[in-house]
C-alpha atoms as a PDB file:
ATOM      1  CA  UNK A   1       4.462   4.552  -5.722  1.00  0.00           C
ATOM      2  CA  UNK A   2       5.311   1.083  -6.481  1.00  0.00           C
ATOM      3  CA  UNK A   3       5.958  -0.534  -9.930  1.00  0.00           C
ATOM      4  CA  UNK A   4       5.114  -4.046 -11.143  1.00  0.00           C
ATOM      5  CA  UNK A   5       8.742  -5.048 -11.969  1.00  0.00           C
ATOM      6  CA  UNK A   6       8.409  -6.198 -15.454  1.00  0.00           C
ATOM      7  CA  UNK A   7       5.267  -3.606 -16.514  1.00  0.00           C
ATOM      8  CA  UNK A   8       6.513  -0.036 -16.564  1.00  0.00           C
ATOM      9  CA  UNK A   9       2.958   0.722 -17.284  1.00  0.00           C
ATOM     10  CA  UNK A  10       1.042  -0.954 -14.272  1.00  0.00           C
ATOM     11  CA  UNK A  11       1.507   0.222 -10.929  1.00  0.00           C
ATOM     12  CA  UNK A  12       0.680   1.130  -7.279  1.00  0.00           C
ATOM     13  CA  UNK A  13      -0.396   4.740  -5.876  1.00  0.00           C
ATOM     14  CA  UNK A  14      -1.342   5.890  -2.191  1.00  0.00           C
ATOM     15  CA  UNK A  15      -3.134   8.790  -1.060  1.00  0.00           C
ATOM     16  CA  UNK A  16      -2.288  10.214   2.317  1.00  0.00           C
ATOM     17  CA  UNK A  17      -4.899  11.607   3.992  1.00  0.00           C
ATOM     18  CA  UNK A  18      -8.232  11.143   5.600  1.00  0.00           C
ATOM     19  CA  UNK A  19     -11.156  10.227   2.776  1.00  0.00           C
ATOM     20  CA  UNK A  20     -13.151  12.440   5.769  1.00  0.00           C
ATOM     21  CA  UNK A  21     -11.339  15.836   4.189  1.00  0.00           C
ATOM     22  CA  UNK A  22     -11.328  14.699   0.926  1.00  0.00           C
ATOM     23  CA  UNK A  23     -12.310  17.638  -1.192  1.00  0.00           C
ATOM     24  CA  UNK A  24     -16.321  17.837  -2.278  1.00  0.00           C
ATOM     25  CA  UNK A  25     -15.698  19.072  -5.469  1.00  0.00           C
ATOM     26  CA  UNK A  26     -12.909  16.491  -6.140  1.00  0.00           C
ATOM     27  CA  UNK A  27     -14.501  14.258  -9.201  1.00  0.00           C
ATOM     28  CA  UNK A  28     -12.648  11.473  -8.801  1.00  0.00           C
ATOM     29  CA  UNK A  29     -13.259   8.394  -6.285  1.00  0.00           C
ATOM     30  CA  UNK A  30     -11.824   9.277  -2.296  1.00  0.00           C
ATOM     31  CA  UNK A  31      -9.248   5.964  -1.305  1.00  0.00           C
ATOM     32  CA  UNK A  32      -5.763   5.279   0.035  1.00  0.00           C
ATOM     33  CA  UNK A  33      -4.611   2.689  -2.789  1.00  0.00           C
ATOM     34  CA  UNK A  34      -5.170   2.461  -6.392  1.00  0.00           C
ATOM     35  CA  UNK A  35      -3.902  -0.025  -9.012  1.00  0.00           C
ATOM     36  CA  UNK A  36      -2.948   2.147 -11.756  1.00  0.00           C
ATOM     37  CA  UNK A  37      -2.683   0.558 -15.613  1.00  0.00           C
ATOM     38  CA  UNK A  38      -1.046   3.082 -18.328  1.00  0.00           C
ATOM     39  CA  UNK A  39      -2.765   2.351 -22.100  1.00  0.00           C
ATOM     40  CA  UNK A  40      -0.096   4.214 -23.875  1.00  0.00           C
ATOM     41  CA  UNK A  41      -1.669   3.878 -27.414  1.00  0.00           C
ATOM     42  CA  UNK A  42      -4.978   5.727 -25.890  1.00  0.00           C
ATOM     43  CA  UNK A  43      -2.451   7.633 -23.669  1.00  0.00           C
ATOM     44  CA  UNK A  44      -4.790   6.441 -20.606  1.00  0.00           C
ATOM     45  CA  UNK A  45      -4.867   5.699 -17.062  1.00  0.00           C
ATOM     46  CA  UNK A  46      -6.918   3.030 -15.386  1.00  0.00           C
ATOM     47  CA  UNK A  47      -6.917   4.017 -11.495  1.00  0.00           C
ATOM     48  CA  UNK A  48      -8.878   0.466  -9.386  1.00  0.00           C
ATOM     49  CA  UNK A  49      -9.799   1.167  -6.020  1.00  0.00           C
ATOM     50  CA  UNK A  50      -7.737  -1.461  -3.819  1.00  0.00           C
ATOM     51  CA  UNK A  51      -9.171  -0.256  -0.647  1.00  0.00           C
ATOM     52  CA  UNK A  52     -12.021  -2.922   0.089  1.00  0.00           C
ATOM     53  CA  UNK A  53     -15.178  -2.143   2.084  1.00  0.00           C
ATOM     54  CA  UNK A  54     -14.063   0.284   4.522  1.00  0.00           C
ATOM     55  CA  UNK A  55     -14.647  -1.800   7.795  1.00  0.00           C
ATOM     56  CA  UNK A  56     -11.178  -3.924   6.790  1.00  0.00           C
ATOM     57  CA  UNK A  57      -8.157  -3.108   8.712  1.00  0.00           C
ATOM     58  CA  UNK A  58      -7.469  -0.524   6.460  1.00  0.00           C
ATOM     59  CA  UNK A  59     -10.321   1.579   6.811  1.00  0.00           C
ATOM     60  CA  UNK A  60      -9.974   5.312   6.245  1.00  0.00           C
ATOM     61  CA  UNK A  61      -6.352   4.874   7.372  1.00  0.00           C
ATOM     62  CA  UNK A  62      -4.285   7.185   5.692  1.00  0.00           C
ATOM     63  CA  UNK A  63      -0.909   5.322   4.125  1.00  0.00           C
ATOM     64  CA  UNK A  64       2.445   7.101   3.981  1.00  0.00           C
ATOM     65  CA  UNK A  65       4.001   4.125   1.620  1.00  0.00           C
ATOM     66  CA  UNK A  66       3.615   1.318  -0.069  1.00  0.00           C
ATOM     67  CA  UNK A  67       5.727  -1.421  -1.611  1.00  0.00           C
ATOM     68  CA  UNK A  68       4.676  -5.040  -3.328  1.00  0.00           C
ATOM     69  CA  UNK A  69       5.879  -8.059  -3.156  1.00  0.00           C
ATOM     70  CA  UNK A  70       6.548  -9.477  -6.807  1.00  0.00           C
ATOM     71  CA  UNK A  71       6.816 -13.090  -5.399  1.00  0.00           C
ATOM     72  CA  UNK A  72       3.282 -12.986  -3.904  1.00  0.00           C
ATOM     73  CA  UNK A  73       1.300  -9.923  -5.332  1.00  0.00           C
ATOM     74  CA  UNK A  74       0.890  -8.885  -1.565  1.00  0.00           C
ATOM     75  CA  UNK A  75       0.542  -5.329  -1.379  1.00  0.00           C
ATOM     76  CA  UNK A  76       2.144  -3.905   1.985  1.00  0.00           C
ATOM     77  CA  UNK A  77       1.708  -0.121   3.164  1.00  0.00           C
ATOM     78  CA  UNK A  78       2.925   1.735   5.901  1.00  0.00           C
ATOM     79  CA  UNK A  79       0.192   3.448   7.978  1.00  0.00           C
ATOM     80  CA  UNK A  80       0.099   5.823  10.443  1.00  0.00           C
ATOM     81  CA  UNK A  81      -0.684   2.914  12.986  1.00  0.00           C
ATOM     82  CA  UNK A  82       1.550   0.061  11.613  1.00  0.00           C
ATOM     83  CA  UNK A  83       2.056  -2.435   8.406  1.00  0.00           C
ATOM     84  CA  UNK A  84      -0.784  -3.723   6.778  1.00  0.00           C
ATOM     85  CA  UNK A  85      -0.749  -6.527   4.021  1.00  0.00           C
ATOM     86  CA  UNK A  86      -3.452  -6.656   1.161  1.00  0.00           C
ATOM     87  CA  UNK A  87      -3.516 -10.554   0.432  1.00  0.00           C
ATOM     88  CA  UNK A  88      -3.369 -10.506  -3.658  1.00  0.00           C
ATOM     89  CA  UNK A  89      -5.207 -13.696  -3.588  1.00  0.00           C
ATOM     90  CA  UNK A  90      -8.702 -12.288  -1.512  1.00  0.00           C
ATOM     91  CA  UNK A  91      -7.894  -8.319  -1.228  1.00  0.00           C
ATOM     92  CA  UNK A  92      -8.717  -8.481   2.087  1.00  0.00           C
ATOM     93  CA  UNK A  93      -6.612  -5.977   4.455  1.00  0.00           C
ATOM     94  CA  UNK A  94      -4.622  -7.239   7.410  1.00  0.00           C
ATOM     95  CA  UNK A  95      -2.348  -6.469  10.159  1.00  0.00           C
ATOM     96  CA  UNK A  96       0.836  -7.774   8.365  1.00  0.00           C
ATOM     97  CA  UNK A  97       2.347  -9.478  11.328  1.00  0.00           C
ATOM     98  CA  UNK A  98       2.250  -9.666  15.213  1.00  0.00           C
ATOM     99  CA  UNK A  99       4.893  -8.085  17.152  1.00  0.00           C
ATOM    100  CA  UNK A 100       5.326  -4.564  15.201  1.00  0.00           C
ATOM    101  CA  UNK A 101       4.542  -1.413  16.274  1.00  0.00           C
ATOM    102  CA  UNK A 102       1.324   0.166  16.296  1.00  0.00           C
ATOM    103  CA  UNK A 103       3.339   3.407  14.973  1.00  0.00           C
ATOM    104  CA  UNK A 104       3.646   5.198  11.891  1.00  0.00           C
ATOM    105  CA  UNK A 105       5.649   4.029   9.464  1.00  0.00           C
ATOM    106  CA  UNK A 106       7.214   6.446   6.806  1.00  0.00           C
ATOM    107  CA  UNK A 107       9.113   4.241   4.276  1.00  0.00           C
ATOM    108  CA  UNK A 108       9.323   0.568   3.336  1.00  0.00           C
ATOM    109  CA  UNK A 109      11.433  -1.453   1.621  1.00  0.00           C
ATOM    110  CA  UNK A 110      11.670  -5.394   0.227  1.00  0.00           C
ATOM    111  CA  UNK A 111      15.028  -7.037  -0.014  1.00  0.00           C
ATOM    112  CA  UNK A 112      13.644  -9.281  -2.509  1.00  0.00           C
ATOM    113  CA  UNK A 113      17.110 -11.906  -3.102  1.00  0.00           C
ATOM    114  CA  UNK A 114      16.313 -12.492   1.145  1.00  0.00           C
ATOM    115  CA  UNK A 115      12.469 -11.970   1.205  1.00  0.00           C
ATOM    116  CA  UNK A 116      12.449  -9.253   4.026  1.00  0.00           C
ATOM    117  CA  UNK A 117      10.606  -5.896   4.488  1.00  0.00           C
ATOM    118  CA  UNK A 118      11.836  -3.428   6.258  1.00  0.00           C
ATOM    119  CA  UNK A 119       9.574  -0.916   7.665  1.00  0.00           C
ATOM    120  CA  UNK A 120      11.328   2.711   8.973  1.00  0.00           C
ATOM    121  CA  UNK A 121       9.235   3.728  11.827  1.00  0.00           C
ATOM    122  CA  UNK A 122       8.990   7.654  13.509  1.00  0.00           C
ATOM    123  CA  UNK A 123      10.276   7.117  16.820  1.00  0.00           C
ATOM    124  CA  UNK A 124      10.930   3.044  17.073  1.00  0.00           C
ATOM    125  CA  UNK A 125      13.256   2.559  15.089  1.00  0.00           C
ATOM    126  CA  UNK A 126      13.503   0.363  11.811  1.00  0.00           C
ATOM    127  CA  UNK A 127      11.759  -3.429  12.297  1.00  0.00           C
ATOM    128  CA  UNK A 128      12.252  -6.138  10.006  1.00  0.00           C
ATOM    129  CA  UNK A 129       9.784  -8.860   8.669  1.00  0.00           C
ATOM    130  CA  UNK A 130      10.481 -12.235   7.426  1.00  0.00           C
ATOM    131  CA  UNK A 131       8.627 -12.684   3.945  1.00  0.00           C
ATOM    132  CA  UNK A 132       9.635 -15.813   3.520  1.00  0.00           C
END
């Protein structure tokens, strides 16, 4: 879960697993990010979709992290094939850069004073990505 850093109540959630074994008699909509508001006078949650159309580079991918980048709005999760990078400007899904591993990746991290992610990998190590 990420946090928008100056709105305790708006926020970032991922979901795991395949939308393919999502449970039928789950009500709720099947996805791998949501933008989650908090109305705490109605005592509320608003959970959006951030997943796109399904044919993006995020697909049915299911995402072990997630962090955001406060300077951009860029949303950046760790898959179980690699970073991806939700532009905040057109919500479109991408790779997030050339050159890192098509591996999964179980934590990330933004050292926001240099502008670098970090991305801990299972098996290659920990790769670094300049934001900036």
């Amino acid at each position: 879960m990420s946090f928008a850093f100056r709105d305790p109540n708006h926020g970032w959630v991922s979901y795991g697993g395949y939308n393919s074994v999502y449970p039928a008699t789950q009500t709720a909509v099947p996805g791998h990010v949501f933008e989650v508001t908090w109305d705490g006078i109605s005592a509320m949650a608003t959970f959006t979709l951030l997943d796109g159309t399904g044919d993006g580079a995020l697909g049915d991918l299911p995402v072990n992290t997630l962090v955001r980048d406060d300077a951009t709005g860029d949303l950046f999760v760790g898959t179980d094939f690699g970073v991806l990078r939700r532009d905040s400007k057109t919500g479109h899904w991408h790779t997030a850069a050339k050159g890192l591993p098509m591996v999964e990746v179980s934590s990330l991290a933004i050292n926001v004073p240099q502008r670098v992610l970090y991305a801990a990998t299972h098996g290659r190590s920990a790769w670094k990505l300049d934001l900036k």
